[in-house]
C-alpha atoms as a PDB file:
ATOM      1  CA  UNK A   1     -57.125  77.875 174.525  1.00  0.00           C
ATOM      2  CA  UNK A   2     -53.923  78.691 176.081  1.00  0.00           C
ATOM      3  CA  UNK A   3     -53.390  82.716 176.957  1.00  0.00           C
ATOM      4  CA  UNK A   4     -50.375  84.218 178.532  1.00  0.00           C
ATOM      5  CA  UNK A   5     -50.367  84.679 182.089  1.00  0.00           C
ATOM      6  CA  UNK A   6     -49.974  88.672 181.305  1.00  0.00           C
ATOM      7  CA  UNK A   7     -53.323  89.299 179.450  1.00  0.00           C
ATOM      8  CA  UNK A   8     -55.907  90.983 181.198  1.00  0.00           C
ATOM      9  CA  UNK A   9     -58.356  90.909 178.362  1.00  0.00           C
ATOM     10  CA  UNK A  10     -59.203  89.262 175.588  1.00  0.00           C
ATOM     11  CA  UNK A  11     -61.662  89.710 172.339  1.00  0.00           C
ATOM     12  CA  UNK A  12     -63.355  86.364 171.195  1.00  0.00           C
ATOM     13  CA  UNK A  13     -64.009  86.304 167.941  1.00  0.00           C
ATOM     14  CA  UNK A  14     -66.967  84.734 165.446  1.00  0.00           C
ATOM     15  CA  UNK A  15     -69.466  84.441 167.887  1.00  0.00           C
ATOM     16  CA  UNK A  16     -72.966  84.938 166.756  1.00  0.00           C
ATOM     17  CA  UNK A  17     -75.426  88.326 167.819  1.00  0.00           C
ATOM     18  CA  UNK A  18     -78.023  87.363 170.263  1.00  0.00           C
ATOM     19  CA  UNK A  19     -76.524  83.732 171.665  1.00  0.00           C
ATOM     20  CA  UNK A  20     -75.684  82.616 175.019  1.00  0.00           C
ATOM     21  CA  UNK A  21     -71.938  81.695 175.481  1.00  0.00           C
ATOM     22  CA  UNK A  22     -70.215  79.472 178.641  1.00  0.00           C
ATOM     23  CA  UNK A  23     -66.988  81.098 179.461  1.00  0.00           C
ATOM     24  CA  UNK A  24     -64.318  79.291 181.570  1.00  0.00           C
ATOM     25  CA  UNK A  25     -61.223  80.886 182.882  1.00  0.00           C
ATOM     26  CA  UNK A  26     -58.417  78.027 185.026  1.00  0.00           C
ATOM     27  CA  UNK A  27     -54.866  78.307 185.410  1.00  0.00           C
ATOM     28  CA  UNK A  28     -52.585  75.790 184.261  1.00  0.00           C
ATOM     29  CA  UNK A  29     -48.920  74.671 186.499  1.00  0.00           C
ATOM     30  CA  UNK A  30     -47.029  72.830 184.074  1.00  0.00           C
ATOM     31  CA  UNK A  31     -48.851  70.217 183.192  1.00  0.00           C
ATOM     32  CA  UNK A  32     -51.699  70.461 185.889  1.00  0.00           C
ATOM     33  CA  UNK A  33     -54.929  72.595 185.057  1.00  0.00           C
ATOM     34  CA  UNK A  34     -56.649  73.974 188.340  1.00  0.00           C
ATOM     35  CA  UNK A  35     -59.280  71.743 190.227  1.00  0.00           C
ATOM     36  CA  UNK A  36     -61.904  74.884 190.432  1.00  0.00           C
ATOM     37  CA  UNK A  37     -62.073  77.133 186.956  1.00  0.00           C
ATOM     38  CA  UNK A  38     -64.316  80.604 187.636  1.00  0.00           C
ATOM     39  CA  UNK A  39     -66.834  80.099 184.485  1.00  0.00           C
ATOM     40  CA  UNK A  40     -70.349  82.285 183.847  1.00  0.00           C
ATOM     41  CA  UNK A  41     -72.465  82.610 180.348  1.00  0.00           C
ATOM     42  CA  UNK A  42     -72.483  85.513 178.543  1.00  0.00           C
ATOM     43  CA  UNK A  43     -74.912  86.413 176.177  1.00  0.00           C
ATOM     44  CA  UNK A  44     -74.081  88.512 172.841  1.00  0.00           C
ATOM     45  CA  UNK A  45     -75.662  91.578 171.976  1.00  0.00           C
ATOM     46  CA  UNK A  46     -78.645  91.293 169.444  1.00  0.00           C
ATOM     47  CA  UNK A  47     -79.384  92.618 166.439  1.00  0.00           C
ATOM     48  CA  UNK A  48     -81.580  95.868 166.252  1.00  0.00           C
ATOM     49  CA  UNK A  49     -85.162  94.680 164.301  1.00  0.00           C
ATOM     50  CA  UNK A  50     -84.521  95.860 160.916  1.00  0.00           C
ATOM     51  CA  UNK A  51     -87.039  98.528 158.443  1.00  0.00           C
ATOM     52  CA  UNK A  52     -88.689 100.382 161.348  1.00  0.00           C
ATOM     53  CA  UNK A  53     -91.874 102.420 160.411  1.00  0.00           C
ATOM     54  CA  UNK A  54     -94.400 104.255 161.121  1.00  0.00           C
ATOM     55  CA  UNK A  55     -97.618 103.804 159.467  1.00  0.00           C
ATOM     56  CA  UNK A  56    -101.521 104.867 160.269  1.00  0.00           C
ATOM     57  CA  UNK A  57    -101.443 108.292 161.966  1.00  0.00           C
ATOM     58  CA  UNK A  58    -103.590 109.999 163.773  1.00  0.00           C
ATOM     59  CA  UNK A  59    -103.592 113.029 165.621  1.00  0.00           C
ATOM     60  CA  UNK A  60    -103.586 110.710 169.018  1.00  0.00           C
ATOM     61  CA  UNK A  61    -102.097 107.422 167.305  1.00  0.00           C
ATOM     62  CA  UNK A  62     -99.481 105.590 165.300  1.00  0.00           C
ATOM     63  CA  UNK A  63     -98.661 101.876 164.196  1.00  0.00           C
ATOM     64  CA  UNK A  64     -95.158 101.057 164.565  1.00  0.00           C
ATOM     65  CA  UNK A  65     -93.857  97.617 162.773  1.00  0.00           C
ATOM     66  CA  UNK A  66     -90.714  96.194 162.251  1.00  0.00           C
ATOM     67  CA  UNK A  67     -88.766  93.633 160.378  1.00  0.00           C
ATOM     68  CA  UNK A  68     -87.477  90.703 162.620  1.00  0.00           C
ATOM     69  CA  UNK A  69     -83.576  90.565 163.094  1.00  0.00           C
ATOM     70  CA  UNK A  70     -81.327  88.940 159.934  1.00  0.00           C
ATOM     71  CA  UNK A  71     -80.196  86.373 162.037  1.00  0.00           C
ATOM     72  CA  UNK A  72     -81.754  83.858 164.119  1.00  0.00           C
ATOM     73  CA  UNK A  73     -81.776  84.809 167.836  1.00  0.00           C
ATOM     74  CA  UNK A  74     -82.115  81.535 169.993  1.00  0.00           C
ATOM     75  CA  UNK A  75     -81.948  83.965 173.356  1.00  0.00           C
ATOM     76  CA  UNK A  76     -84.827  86.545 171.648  1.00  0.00           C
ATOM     77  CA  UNK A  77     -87.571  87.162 174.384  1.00  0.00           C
ATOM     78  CA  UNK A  78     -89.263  90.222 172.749  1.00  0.00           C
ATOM     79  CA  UNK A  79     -88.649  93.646 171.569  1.00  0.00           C
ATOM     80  CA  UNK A  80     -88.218  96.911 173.885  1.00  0.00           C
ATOM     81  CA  UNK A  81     -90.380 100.189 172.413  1.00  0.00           C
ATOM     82  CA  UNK A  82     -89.189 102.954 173.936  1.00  0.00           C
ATOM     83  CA  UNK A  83     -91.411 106.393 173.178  1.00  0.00           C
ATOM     84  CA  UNK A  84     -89.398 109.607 174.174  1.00  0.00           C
ATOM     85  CA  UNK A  85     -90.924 113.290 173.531  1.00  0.00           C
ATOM     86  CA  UNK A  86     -88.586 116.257 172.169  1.00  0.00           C
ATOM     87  CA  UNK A  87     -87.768 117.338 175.079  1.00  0.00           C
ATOM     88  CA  UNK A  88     -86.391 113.329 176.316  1.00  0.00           C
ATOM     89  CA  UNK A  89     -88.883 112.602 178.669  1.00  0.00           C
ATOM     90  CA  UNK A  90     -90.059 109.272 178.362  1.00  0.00           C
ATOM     91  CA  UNK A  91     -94.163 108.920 177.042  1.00  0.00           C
ATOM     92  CA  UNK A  92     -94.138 105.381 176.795  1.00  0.00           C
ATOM     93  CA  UNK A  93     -91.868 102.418 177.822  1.00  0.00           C
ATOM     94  CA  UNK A  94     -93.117  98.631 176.770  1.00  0.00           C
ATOM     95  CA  UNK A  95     -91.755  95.332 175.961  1.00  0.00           C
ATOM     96  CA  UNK A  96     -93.706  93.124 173.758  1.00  0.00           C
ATOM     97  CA  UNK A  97     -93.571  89.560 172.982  1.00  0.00           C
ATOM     98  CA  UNK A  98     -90.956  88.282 170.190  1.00  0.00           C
ATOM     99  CA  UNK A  99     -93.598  87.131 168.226  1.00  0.00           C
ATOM    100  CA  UNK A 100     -94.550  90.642 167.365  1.00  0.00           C
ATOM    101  CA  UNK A 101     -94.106  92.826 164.241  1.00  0.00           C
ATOM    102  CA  UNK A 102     -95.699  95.970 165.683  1.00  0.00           C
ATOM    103  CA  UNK A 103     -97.223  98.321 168.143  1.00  0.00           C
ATOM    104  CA  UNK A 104    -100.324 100.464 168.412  1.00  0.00           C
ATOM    105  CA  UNK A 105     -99.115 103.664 170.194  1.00  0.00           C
ATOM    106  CA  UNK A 106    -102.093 105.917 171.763  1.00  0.00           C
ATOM    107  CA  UNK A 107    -102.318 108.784 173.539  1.00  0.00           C
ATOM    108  CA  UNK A 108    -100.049 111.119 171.660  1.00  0.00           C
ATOM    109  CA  UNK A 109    -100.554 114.736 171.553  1.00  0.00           C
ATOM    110  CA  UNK A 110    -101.228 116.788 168.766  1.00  0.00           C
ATOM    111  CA  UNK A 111     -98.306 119.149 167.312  1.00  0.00           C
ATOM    112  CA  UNK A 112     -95.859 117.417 169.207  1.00  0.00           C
ATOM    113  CA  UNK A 113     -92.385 115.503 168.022  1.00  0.00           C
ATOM    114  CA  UNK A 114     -91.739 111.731 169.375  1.00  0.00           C
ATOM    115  CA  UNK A 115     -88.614 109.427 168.983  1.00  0.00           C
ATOM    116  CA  UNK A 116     -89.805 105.854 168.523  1.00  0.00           C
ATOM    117  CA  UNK A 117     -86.753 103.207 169.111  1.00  0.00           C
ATOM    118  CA  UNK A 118     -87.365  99.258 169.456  1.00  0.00           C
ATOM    119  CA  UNK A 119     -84.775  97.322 170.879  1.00  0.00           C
ATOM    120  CA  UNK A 120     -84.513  93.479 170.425  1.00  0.00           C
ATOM    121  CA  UNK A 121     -84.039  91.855 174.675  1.00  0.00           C
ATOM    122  CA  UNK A 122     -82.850  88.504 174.959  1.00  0.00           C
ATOM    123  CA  UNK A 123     -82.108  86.320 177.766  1.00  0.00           C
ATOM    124  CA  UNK A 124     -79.900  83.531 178.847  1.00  0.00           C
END
């Protein structure tokens, strides 16, 4: 694609969440396209895991499970579980395989507020 030599950035559209992309960037004289284009992959950012819930409590533990992503993520190496407390500090910090739907969190203390988020990781 040919840009104008007075962009400094540009959106890309239609590309798919979760999918490694090879970007090149040349300059063109005329006719002649430059012998050494600057290129790298980028990787799009996932969908979150969809339905999130929390099932099974205790007064020490909780299942957590979650719906795979809509859309096929070729780049999908597992899912990020992050458990804060009320007060932000993290209690737990995991990654699990992408093969799994959910997560047995122990430990907890009683009377006391958590924030549960699961983030989908990929890698190029």
């Amino acid at each position: 694609m040919d840009l104008s030599h007075k962009l400094t950035t540009f959106v890309i559209l239609g590309l798919e969440p979760g999918e490694k992309y090879r970007i090149e960037l040349g300059t063109k004289t005329g006719n002649v396209s430059t012998r050494q284009p600057i290129d790298d992959i980028i990787l799009t950012c996932p969908l979150a895991p969809r339905g999130l819930r929390v099932s099974e409590t205790t007064s020490t533990s909780c299942l957590v499970s979650w719906l795979l992503p809509e859309s096929h993520h070729s780049c999908l190496r597992g899912f990020q579980i992050q458990i804060r407390t009320s007060d932000g500090r993290i209690f737990k910090d995991v990654a699990v395989t992408k093969t799994a739907k959910s997560f047995n969190v122990k430990g907890l203390q009683q009377c006391q507020d958590y924030d549960i988020a699961v983030t989908a990781l990929c890698m190029a």
